[in-house]
N, C-alpha and C. Protein backbone atom coordinates (compact mmCIF):
# COMPACT_ATOMS: atom_id res chain seq x y z
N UNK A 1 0.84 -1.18 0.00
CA UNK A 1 0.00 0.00 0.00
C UNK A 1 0.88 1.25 0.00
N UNK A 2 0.48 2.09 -1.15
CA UNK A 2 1.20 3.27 -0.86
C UNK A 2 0.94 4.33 0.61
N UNK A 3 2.34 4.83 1.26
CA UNK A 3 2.15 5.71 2.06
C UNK A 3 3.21 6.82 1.68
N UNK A 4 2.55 8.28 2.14
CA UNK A 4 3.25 9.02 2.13
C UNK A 4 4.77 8.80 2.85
N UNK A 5 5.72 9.80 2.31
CA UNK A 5 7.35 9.66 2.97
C UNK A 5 7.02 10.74 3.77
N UNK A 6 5.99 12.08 3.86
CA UNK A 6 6.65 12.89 4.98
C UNK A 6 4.85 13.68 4.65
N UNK A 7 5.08 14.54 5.87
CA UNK A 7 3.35 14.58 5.71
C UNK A 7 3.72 16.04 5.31
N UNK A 8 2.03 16.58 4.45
CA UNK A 8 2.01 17.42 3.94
C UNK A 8 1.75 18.62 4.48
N UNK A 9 2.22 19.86 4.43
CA UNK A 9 2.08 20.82 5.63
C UNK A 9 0.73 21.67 5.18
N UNK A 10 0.33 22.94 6.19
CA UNK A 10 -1.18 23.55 6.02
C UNK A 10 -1.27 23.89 4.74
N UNK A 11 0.07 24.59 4.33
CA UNK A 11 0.30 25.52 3.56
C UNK A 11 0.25 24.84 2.02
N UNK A 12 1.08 23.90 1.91
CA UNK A 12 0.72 23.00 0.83
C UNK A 12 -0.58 22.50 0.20
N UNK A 13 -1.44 22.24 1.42
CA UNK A 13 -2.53 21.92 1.50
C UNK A 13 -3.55 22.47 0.85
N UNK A 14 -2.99 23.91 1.66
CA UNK A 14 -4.35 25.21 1.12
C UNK A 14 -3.95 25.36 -0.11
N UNK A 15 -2.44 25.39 -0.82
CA UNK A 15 -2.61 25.26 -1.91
C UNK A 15 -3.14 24.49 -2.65
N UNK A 16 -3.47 23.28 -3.02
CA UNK A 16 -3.64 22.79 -3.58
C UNK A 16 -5.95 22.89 -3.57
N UNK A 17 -6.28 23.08 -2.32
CA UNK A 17 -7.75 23.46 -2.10
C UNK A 17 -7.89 24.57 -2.28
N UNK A 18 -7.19 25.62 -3.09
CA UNK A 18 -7.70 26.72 -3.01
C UNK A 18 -8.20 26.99 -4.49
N UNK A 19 -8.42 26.25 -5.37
CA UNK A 19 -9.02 25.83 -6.70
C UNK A 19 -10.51 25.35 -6.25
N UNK A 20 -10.55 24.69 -4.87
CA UNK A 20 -12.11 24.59 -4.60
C UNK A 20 -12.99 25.33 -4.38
N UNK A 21 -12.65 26.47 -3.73
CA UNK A 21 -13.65 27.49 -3.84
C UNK A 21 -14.65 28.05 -4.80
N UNK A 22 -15.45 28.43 -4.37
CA UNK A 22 -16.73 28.57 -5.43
C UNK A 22 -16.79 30.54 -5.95
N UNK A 23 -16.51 30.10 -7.34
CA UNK A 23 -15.96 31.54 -7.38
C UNK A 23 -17.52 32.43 -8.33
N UNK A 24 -17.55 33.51 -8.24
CA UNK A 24 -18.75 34.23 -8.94
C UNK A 24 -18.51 33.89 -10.31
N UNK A 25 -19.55 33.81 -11.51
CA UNK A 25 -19.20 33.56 -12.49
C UNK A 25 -18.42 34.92 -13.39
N UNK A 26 -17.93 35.03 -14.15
CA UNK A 26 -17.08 36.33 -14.69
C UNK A 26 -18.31 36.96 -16.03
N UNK A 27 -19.10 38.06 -16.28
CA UNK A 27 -19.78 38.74 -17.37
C UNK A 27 -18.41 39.69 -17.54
N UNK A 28 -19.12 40.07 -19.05
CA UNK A 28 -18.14 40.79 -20.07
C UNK A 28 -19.28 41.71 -20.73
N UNK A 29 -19.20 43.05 -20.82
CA UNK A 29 -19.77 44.19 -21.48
C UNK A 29 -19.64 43.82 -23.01
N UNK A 30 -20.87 43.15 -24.04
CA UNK A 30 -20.62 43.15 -25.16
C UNK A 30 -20.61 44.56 -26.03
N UNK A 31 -19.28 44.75 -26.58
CA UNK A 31 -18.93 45.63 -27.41
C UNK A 31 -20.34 46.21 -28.22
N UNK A 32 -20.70 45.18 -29.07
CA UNK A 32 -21.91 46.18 -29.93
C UNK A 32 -23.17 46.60 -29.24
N UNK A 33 -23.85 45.43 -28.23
CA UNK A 33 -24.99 45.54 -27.91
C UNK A 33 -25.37 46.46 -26.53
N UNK A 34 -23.61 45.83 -25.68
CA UNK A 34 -24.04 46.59 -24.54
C UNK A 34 -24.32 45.95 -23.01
N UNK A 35 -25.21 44.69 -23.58
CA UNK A 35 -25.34 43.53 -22.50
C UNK A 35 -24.08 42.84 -22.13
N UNK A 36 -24.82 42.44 -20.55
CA UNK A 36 -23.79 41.31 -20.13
C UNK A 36 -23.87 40.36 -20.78
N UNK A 37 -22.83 39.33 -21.15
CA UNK A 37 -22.92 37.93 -21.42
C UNK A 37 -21.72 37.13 -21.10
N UNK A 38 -21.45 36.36 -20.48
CA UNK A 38 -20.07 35.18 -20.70
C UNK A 38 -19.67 35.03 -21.51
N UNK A 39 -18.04 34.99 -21.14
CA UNK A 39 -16.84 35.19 -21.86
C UNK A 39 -16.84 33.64 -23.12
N UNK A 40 -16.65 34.42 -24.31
CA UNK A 40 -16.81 32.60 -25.16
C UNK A 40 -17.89 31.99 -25.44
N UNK A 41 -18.80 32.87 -25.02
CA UNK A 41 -20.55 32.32 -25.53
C UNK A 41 -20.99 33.57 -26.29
N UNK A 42 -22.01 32.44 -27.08
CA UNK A 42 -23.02 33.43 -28.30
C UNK A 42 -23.66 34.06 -27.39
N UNK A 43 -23.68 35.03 -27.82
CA UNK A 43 -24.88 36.54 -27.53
C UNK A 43 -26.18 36.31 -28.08
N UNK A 44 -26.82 35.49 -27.25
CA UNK A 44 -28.19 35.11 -27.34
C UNK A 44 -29.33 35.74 -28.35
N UNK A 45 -29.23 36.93 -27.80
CA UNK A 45 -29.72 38.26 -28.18
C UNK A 45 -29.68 38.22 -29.37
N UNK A 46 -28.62 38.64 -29.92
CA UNK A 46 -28.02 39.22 -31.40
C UNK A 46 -28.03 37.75 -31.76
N UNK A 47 -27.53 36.81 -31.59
CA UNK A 47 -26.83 35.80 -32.19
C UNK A 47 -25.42 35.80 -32.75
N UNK A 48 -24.57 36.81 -32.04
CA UNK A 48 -23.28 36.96 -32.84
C UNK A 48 -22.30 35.81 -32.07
N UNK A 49 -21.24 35.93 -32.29
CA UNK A 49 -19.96 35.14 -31.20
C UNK A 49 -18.67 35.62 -32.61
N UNK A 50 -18.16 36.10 -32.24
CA UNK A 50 -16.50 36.86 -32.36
C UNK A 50 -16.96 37.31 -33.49
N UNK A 51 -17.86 38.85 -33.48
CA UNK A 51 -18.22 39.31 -35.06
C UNK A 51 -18.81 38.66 -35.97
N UNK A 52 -19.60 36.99 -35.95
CA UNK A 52 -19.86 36.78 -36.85
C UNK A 52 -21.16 36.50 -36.43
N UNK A 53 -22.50 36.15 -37.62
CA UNK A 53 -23.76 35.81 -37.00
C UNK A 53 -23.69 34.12 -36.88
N UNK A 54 -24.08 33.87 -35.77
CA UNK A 54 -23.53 32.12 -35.83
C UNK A 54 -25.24 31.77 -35.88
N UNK A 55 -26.22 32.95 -35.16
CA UNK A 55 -27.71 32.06 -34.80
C UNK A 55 -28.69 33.21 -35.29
N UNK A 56 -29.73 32.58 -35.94
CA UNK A 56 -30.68 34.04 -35.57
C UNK A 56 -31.13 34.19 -34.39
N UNK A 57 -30.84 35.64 -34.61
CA UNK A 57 -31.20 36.29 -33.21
C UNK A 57 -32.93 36.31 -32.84
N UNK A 58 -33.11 36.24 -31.49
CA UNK A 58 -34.06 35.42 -30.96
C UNK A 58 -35.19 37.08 -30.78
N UNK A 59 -36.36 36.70 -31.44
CA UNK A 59 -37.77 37.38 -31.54
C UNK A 59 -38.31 37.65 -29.81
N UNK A 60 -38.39 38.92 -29.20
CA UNK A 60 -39.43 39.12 -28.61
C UNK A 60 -40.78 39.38 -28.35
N UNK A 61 -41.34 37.88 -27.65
CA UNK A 61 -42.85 38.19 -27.74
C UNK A 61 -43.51 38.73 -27.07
């Protein structure tokens, strides 16, 4: 069975758990429209993603 050679200290520790924390998600001011949206996703709205039209943009009823 594997065992550790020497034990791991707080500090090591917290490094390695400090990727667990639960972080807010990150919005980005879209350039043309104005709205928030996440970084790397289509703009619902418009339907754009990096200047181009990828979707039609979605009808309000």
């Amino acid at each position: 069975m594997a065992v550790p050679r020497k034990k791991v200290t707080r500090m090591k520790r917290g490094f390695r758990r400090s990727t667990d924390a639960v972080k807010k998600p990150t919005y980005i001011e879209d350039k043309d429209s104005g709205e928030l949206r996440r970084p790397h996703h289509i703009d619902l709205k418009t339907g754009m993603y990096r200047g181009r039209q990828v979707l039609e943009p979605k009808d309000d009823i």
